[in-house]
Protein backbone atom coordinates (compact mmCIF):
# COMPACT_ATOMS: atom_id res chain seq x y z
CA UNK A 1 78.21 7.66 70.45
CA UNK A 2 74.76 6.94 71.28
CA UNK A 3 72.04 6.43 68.77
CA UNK A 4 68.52 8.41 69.94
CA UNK A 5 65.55 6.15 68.70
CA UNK A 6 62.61 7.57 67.93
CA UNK A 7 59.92 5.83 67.64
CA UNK A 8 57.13 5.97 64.90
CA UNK A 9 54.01 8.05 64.70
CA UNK A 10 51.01 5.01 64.71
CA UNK A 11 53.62 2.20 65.37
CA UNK A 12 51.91 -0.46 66.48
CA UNK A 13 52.63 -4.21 67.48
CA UNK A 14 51.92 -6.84 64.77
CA UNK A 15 49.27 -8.22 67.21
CA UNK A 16 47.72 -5.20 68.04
CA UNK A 17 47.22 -3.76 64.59
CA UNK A 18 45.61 -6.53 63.45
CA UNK A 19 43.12 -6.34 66.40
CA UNK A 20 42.63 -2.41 65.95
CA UNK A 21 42.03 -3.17 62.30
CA UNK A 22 39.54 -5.81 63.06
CA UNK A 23 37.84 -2.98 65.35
CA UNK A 24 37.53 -0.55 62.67
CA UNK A 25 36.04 -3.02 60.51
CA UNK A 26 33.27 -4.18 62.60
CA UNK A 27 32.49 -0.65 63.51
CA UNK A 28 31.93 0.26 59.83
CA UNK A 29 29.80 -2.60 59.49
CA UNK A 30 27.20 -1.30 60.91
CA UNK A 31 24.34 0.10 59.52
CA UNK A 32 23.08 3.36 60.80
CA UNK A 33 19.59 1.57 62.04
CA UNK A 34 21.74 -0.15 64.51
CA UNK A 35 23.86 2.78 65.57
CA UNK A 36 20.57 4.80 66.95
CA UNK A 37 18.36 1.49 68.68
CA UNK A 38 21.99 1.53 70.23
CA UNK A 39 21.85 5.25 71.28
CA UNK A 40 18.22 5.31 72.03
CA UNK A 41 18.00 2.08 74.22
CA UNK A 42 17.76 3.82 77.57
CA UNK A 43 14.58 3.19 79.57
CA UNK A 44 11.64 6.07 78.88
CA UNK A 45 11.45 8.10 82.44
CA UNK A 46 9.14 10.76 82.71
CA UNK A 47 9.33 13.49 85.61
CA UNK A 48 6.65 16.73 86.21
CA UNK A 49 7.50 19.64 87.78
CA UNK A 50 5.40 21.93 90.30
CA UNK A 51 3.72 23.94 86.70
CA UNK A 52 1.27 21.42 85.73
CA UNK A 53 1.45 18.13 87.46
CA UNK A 54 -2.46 17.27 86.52
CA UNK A 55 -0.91 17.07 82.33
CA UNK A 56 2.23 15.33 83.71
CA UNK A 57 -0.07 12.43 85.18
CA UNK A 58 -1.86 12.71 81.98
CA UNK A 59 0.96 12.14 79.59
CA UNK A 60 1.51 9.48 82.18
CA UNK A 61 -1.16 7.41 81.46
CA UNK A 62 -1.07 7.78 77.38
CA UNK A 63 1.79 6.23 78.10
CA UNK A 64 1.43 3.55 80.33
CA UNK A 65 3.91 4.54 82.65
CA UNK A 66 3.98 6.05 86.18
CA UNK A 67 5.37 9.72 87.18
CA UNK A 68 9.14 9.66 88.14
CA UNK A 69 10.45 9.38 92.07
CA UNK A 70 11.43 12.55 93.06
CA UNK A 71 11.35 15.59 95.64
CA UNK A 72 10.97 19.25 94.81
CA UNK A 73 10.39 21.31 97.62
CA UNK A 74 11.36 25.09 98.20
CA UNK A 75 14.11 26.44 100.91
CA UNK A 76 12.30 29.18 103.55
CA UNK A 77 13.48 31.60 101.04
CA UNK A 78 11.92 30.07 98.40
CA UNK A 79 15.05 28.72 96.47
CA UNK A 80 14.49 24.98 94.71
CA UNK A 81 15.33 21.78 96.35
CA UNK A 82 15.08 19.09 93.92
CA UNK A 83 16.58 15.64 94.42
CA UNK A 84 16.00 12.40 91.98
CA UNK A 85 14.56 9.61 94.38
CA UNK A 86 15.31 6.90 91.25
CA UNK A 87 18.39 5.77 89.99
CA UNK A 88 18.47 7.46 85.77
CA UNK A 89 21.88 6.72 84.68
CA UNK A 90 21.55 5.59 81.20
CA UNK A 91 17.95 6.67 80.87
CA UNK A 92 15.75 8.80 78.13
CA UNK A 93 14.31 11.28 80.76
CA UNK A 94 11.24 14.07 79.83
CA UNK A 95 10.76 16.72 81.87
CA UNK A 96 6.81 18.13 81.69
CA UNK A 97 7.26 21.82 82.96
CA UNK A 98 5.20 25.19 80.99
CA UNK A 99 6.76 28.10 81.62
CA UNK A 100 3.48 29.92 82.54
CA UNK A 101 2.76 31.60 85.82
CA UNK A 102 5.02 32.62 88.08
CA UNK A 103 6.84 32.38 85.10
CA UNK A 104 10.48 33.09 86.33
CA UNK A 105 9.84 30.68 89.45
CA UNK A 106 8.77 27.91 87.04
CA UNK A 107 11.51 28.29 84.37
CA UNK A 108 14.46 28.30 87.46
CA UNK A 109 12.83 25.34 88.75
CA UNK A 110 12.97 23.40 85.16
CA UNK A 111 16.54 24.36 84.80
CA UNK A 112 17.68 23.05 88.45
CA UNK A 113 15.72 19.96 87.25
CA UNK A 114 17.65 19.57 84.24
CA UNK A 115 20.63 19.91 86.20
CA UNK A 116 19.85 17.41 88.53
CA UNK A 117 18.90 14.97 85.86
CA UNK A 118 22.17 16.05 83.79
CA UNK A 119 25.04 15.38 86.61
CA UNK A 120 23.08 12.10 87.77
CA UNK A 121 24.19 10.58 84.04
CA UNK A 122 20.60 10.51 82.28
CA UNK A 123 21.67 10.21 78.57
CA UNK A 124 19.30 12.24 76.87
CA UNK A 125 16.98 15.02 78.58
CA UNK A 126 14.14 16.55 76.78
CA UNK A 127 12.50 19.72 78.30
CA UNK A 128 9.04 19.44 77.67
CA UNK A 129 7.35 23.14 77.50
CA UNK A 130 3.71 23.21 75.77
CA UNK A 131 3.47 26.84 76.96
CA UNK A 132 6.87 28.40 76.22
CA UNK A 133 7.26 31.41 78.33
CA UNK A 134 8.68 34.92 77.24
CA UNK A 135 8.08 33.86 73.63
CA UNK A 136 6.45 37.22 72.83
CA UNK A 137 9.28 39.03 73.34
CA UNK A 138 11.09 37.87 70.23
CA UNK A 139 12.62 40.80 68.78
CA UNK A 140 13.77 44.35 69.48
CA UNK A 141 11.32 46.21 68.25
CA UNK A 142 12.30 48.99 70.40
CA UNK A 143 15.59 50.98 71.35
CA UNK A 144 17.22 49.26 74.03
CA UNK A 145 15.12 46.19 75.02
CA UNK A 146 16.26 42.36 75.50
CA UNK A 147 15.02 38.97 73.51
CA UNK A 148 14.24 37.22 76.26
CA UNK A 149 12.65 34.36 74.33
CA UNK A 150 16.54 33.91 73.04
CA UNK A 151 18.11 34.08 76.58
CA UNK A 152 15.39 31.62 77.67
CA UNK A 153 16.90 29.39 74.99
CA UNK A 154 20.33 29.73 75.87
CA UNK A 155 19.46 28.88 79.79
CA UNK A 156 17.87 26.09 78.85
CA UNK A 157 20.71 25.11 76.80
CA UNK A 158 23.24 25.88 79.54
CA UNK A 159 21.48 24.11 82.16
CA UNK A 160 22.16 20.70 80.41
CA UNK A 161 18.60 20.11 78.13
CA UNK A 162 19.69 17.93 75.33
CA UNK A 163 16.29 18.84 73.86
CA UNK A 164 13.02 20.74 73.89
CA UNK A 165 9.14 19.47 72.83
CA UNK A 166 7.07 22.85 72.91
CA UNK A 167 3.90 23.56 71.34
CA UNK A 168 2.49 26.64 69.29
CA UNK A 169 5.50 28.87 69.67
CA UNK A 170 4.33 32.75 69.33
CA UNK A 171 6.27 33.08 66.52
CA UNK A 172 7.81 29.92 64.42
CA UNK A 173 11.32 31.14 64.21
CA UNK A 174 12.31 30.74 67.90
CA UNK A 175 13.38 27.16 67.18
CA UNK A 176 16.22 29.05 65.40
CA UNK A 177 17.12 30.20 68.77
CA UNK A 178 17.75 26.95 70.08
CA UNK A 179 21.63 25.10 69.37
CA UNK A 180 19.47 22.15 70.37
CA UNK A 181 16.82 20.19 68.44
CA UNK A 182 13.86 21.48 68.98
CA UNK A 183 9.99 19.72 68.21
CA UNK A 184 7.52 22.28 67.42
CA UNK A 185 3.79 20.42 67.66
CA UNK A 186 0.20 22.13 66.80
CA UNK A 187 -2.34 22.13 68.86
CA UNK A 188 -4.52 22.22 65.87
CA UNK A 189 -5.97 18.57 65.60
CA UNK A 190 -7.35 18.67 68.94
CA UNK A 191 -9.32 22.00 68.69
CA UNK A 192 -10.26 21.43 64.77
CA UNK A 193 -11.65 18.17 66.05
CA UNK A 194 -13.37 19.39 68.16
CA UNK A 195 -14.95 22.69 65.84
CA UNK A 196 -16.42 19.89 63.55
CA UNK A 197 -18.34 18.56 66.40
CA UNK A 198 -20.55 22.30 65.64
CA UNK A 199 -21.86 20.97 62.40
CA UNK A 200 -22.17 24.34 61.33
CA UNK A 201 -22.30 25.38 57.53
CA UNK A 202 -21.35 29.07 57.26
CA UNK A 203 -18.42 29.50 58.91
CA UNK A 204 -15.57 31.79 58.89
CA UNK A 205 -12.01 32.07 61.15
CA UNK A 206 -11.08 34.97 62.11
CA UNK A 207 -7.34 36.29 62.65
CA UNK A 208 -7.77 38.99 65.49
CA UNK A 209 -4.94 40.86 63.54
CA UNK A 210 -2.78 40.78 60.05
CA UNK A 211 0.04 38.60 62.28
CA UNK A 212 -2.26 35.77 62.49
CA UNK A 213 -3.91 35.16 59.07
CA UNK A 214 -1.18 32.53 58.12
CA UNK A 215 -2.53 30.73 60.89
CA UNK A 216 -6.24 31.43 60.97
CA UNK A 217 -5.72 30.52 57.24
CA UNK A 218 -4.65 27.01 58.16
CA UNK A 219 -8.04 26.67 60.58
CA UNK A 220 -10.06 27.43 57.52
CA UNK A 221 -8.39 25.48 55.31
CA UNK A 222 -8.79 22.42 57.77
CA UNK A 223 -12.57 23.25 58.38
CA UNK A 224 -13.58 24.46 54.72
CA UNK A 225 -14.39 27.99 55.98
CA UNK A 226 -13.82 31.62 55.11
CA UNK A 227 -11.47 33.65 56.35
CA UNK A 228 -11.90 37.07 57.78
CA UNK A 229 -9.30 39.30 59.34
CA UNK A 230 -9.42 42.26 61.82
CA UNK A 231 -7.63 45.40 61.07
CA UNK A 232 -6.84 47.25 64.23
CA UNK A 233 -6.23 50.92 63.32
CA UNK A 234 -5.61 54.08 66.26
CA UNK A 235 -8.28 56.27 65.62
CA UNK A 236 -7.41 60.42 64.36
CA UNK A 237 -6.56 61.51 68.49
CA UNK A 238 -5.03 58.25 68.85
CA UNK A 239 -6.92 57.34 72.10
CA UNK A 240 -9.00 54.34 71.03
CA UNK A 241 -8.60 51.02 68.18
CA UNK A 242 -11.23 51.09 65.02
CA UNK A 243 -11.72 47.80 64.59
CA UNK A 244 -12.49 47.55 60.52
CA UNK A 245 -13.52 43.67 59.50
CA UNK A 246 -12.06 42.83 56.50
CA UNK A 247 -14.40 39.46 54.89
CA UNK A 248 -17.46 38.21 54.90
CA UNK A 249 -18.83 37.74 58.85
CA UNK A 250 -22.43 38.71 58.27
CA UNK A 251 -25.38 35.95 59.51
CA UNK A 252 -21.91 33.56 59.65
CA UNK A 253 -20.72 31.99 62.66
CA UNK A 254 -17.51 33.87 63.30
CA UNK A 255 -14.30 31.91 64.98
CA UNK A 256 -12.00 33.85 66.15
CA UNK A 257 -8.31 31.95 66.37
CA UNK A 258 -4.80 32.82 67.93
CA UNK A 259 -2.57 31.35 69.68
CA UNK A 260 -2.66 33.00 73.21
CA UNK A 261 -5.05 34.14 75.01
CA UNK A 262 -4.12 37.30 78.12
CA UNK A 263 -5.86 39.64 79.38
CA UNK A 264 -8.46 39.45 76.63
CA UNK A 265 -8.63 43.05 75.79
CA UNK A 266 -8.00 41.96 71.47
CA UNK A 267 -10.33 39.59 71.96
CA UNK A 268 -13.49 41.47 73.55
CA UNK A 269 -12.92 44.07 71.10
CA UNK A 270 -12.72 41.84 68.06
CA UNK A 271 -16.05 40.07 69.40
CA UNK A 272 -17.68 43.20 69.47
CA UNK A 273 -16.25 44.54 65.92
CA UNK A 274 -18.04 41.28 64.55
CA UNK A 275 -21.29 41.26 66.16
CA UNK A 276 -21.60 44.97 64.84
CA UNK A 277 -21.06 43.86 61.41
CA UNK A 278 -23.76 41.19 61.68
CA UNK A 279 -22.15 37.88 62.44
CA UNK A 280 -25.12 35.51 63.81
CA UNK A 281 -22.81 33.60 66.88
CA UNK A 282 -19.39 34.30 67.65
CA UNK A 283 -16.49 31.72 69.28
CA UNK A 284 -12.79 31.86 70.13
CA UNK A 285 -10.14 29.13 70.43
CA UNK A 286 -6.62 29.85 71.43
CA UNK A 287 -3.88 27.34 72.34
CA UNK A 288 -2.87 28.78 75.85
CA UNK A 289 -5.10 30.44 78.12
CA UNK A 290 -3.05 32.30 80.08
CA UNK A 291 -6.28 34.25 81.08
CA UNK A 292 -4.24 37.18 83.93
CA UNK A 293 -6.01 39.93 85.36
CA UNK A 294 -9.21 40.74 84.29
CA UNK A 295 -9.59 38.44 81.15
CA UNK A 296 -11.91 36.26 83.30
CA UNK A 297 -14.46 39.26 83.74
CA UNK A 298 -14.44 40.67 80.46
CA UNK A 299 -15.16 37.22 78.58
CA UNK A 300 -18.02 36.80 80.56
CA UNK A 301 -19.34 40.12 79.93
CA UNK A 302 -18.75 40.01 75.49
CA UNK A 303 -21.39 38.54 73.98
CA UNK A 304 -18.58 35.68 73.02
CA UNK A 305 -20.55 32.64 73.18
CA UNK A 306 -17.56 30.28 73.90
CA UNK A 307 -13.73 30.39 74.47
CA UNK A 308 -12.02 26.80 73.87
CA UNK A 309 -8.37 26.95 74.78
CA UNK A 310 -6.21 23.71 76.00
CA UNK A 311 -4.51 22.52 79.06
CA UNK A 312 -0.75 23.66 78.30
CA UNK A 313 -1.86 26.06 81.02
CA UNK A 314 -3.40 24.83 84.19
CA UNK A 315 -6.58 27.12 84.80
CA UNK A 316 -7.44 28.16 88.49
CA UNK A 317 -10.81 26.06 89.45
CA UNK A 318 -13.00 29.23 89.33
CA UNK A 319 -12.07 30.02 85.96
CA UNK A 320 -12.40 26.19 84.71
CA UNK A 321 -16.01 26.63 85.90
CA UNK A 322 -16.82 29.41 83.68
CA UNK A 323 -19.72 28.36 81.42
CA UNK A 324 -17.93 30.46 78.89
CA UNK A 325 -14.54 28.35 78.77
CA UNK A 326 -14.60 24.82 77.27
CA UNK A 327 -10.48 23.60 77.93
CA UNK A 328 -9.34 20.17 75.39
CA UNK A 329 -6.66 18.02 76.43
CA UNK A 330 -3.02 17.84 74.33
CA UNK A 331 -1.94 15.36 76.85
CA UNK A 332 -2.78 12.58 73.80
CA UNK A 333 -0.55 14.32 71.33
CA UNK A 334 2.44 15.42 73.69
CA UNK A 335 2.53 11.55 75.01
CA UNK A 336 2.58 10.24 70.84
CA UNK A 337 5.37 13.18 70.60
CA UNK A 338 7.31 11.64 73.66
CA UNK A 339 7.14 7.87 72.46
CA UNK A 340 8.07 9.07 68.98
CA UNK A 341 11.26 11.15 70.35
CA UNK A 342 12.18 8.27 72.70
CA UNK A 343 11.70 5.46 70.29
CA UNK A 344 14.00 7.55 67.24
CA UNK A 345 10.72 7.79 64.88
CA UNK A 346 9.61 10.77 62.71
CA UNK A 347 7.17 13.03 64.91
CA UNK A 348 6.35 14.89 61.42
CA UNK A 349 2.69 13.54 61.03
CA UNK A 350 2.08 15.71 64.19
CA UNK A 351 3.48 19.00 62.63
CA UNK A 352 -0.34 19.48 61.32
């Protein structure tokens, strides 16, 4: 009769134990410190797509690096061609790409990118998005709509992004739609520093509507101004907005604040709702200027004195030459985000 032997469940030669033991052990030596400069060694590459490429050389420069090697070009029927001209495997890539307009042409193009960058063995790839498209549409808040600024989230997910740097999300919670990390960064240092360049005494932000008091609150706290809000109300037929001021706007120089900036219909009419009620100058800063249709033409018509937005967006030349529209850089505090990501270092003291 034959005796079956079966062997043992973690059996392992004398030898061999002792030199899987001695593995263990030196792995649990190590601190975590040394476990992330280990996971984070991979050289810094930084690629632009076709959205923005003047803010990609820009980040660029911050930090003292050159663009990526790479070809994006368009098929006769105007599908993407990208291809990486560099060898990545191993590296920390950042992809500079705002979803703005055409906005569906630029967000397939970001996710072929990451897909490139992805199956060509980059370790980490961060999308970086300082206009997020669809982000307004956040919620159904009607029968039978979508949340595209979810599904935008999942595609990016699904194309292979490991993370995403945005900036001034439309609404704060969209990070929750992420399974990614995601860095959230203000614009607000750049334009505040720049509204204490006006060395004006009596002023008060404005919130265009109730939604955006939390954030024109912010602004005033920053500045040491009042706060104001508009309250946009249909009037009794329900054909045109009553805009009633709620604060203290008159002989003050009014600010209006938000975060995006479209066809400037809000705006026009909030400029106008102040001037009536006696404010002495009137300005407007937004983070994007999207600026479609006829924005353009109505700003320059509103006795708005100035609009500052920044370059998340690239503006068309003949609207950058408007003497109404002042545009500040973010390039500065998207490159400290990047080196901060890349190097494993809190990015917190630019959540402000």
């Amino acid at each position: 009769m034959h005796q079956r032997l079966v062997p043992r469940i973690g059996a392992w030669p004398s030898g061999k134990a002792r030199d899987f033991g001695s593995r263990i052990r030196r792995f649990e030596s190590f601190r975590p410190s040394q476990l992330v400069l280990i996971m984070g060694s991979g050289q810094l590459k930084l690629f632009s797509g076709s959205a923005h490429p003047a803010l990609g050389q820009e980040i660029a420069e911050v930090l003292g690096i050159s663009i990526g090697q790479a070809r994006l070009r368009r098929f006769p029927d105007s599908e993407v061609s990208f291809q990486i001209d560099e060898n990545i495997r191993g590296t920390d890539v950042f992809v500079v790409q705002p979803t703005c307009s055409s906005v569906d042409q630029h967000l397939v193009e970001l996710c072929v990118m990451i897909d490139a960058f992805r199956r060509s063995s980059a370790s980490r790839i961060t999308a970086v998005m300082p206009y997020y498209g669809y982000a307004r549409q956040d919620r159904k808040d009607k029968p039978r709509v979508p949340i595209s600024a979810k599904l935008v989230a999942n595609l990016l997910g699904a194309a292979g992004a490991n993370r995403v740097l945005t900036m001034d999300l439309h609404k704060a919670q969209i990070q929750g739609f992420f399974d990614i990390p995601v860095d959230h960064l203000f614009a607000a240092p750049v334009i505040i520093e720049y509204l204490l360049t006006l060395d004006e005494s009596e002023l008060t932000l404005v919130s265009p509507d109730a939604g955006g008091a939390e954030r024109a609150r912010a602004y005033a706290k920053r500045l040491g101004a009042d706060l104001a809000i508009i309250d946009k109300r249909r009037s009794d037929d329900g054909t045109a907005e009553v805009m009633n001021v709620v604060g203290q706007v008159g002989g003050r120089v009014c600010i209006i604040q938000d975060d995006i900036v479209d066809t400037a219909g809000t705006l026009c009419n909030a400029v106008h709702a102040l001037t009536d009620a006696g404010a002495r100058r009137v300005l407007a800063c937004a983070v994007h200027g999207v600026l479609s249709g006829p924005a353009l033409e109505r700003i320059e018509q509103s006795p708005l004195e100035e609009l500052i937005v920044t370059n998340t967006i690239p503006l068309k030349e003949a609207r950058a030459q408007s003497d109404k529209l002042r545009v500040l850089s973010v390039a500065g505090l998207l490159g400290k985000a990047i080196q901060s990501i890349h190097d494993e270092t809190s990015v917190s003291s630019l959540f402000v």
